[in-house]
N, C-alpha and C. Protein backbone atom coordinates (compact mmCIF):
# COMPACT_ATOMS: atom_id res chain seq x y z
N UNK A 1 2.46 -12.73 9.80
CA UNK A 1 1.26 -13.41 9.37
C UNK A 1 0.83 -14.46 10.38
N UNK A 2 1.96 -14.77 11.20
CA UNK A 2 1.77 -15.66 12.36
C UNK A 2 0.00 -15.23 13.06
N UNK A 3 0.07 -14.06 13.35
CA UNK A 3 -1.39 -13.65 14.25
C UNK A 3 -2.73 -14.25 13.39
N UNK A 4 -2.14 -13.67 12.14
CA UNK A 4 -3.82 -13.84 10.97
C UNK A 4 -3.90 -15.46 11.15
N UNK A 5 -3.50 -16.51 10.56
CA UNK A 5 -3.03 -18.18 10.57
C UNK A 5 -3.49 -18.45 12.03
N UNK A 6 -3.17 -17.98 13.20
CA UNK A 6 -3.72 -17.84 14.47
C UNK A 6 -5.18 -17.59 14.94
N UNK A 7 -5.73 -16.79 13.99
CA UNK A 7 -7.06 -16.42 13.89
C UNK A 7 -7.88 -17.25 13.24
N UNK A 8 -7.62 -17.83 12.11
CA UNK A 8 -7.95 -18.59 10.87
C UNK A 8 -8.20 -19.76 12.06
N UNK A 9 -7.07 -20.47 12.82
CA UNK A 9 -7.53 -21.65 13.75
C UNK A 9 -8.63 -21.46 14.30
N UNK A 10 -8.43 -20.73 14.84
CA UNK A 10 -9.42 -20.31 15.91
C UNK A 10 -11.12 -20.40 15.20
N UNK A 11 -10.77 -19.51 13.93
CA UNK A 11 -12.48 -19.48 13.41
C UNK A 11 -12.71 -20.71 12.71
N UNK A 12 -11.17 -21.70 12.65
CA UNK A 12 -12.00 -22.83 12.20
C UNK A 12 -12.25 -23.99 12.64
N UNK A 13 -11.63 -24.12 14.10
CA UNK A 13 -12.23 -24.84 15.39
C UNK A 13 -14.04 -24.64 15.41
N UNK A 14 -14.22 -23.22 15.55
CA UNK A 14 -15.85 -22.87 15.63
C UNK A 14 -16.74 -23.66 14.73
N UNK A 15 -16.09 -23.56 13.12
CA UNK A 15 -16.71 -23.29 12.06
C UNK A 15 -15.74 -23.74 10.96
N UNK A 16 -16.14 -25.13 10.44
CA UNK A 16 -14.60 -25.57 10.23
C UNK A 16 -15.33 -25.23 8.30
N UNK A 17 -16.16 -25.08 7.90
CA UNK A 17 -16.24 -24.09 6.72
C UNK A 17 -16.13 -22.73 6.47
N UNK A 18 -16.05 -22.34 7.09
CA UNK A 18 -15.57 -20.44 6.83
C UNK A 18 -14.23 -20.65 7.29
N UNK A 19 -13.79 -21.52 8.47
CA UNK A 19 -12.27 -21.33 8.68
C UNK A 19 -11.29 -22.01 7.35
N UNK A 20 -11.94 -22.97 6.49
CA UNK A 20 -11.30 -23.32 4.72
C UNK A 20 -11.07 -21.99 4.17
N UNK A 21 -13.08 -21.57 4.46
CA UNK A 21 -13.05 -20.61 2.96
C UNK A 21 -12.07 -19.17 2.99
N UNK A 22 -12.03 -19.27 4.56
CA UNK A 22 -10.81 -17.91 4.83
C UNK A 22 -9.15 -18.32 4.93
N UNK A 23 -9.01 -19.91 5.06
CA UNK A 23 -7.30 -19.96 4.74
C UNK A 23 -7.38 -20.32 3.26
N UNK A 24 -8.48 -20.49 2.12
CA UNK A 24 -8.39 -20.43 0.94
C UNK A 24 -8.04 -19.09 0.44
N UNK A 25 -8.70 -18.26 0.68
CA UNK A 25 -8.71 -16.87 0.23
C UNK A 25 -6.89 -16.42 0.71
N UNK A 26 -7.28 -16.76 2.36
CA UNK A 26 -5.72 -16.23 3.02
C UNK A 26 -4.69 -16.40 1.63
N UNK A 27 -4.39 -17.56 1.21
CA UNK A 27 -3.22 -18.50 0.78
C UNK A 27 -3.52 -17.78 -0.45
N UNK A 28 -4.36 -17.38 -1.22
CA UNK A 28 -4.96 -16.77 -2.38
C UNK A 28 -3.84 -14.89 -2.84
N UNK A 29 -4.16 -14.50 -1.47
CA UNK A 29 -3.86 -13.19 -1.29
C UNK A 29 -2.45 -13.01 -1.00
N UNK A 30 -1.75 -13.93 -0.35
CA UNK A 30 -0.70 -14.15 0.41
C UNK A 30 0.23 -14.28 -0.45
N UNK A 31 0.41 -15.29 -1.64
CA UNK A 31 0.85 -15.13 -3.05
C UNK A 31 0.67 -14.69 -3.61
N UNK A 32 0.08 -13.26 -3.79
CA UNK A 32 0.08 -12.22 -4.74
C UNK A 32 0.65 -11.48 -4.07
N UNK A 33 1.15 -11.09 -3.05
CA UNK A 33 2.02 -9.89 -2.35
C UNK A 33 3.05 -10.15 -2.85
N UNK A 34 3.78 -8.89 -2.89
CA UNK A 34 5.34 -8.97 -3.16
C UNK A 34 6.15 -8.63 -1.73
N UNK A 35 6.87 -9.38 -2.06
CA UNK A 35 7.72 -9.04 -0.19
C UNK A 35 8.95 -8.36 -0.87
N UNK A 36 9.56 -7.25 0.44
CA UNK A 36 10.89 -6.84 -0.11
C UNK A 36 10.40 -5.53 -0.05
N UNK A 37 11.36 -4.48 -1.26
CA UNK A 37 11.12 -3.44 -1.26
C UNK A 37 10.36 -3.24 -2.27
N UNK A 38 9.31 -2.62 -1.89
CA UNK A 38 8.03 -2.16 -2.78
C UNK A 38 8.34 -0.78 -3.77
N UNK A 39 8.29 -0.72 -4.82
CA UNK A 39 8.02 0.75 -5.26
C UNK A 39 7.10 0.76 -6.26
N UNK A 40 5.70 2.25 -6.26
CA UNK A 40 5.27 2.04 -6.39
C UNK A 40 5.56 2.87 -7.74
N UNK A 41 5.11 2.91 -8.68
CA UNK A 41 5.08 3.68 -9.52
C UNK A 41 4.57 4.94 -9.85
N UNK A 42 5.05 5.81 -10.10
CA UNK A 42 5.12 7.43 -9.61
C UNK A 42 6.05 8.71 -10.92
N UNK A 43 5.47 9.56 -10.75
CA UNK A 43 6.12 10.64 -11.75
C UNK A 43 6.99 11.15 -10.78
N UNK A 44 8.43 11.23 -10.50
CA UNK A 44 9.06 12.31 -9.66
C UNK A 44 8.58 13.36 -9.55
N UNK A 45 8.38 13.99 -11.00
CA UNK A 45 7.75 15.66 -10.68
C UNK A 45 6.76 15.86 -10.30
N UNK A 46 5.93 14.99 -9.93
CA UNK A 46 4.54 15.08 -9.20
C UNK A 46 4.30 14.93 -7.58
N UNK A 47 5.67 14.41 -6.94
CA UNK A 47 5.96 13.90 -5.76
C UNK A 47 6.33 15.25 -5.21
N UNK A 48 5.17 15.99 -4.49
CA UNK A 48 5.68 17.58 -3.60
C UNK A 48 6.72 16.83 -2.39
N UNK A 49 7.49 18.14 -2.20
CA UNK A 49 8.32 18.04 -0.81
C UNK A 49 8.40 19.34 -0.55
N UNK A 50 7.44 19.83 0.51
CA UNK A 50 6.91 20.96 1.09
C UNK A 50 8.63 22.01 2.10
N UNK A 51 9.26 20.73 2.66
CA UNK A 51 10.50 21.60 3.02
C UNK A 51 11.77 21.49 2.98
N UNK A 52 11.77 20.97 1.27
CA UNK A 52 12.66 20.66 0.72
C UNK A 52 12.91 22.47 -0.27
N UNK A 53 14.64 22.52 -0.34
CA UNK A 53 14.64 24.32 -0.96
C UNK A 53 15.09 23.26 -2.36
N UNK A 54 14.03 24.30 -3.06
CA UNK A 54 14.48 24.68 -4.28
C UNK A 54 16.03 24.56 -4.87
N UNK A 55 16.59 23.69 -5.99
CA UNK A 55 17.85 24.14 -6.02
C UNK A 55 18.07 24.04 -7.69
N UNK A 56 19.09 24.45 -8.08
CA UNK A 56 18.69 24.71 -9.77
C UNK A 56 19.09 22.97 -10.54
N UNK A 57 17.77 23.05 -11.35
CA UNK A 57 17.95 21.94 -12.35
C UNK A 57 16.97 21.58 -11.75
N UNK A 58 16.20 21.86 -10.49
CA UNK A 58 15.24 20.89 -9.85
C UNK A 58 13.69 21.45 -11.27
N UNK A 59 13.01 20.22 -10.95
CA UNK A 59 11.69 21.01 -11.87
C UNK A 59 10.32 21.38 -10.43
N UNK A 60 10.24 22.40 -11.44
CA UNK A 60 9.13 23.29 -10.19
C UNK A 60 7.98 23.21 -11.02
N UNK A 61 6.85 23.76 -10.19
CA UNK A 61 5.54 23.51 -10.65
C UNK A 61 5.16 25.29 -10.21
N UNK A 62 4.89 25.97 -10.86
CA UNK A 62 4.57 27.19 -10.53
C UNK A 62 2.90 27.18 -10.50
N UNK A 63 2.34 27.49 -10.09
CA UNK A 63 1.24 28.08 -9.91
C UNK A 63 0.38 29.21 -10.01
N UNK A 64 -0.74 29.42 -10.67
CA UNK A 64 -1.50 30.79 -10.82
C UNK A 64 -1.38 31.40 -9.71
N UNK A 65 -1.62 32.77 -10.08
CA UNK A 65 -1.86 33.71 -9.31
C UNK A 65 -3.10 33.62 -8.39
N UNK A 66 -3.40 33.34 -6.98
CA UNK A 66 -4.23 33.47 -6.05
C UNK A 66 -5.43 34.31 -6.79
N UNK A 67 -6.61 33.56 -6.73
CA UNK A 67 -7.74 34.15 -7.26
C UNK A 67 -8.21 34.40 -8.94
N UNK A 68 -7.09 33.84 -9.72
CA UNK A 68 -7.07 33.37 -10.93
C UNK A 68 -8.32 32.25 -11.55
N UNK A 69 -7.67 31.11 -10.49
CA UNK A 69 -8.82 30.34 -10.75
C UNK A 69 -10.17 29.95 -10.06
């Protein structure tokens, strides 16, 4: 975040009201992130893995017949 805070100076040397209204917002956004390991929330069985084999117990998604739909 060092670069962005770096930038923020800079635009607020120029322009020392937009350089507030953007380390307001910054500091705004910055505490709503979560740091660490993210996961996002997700159905496993919906998550394809194209070259991953098949193995039993796994759940499959079969599909119509080509030209069905």
């Amino acid at each position: 975040m060092s670069r962005l805070t770096d930038l923020i100076a800079q635009v607020r040397a120029k322009d020392p009201q937009i350089g507030a209204d953007l380390d307001k917002e910054f500091k705004v956004l910055s505490s709503r992130l979560p740091f660490g390991l993210n996961f996002e929330p997700h159905h496993p069985e919906v998550v394809e893995l194209p070259q991953r084999l098949i193995r039993k117990g796994d759940k499959v998604r079969i599909l119509p017949e080509r030209g069905l739909l």
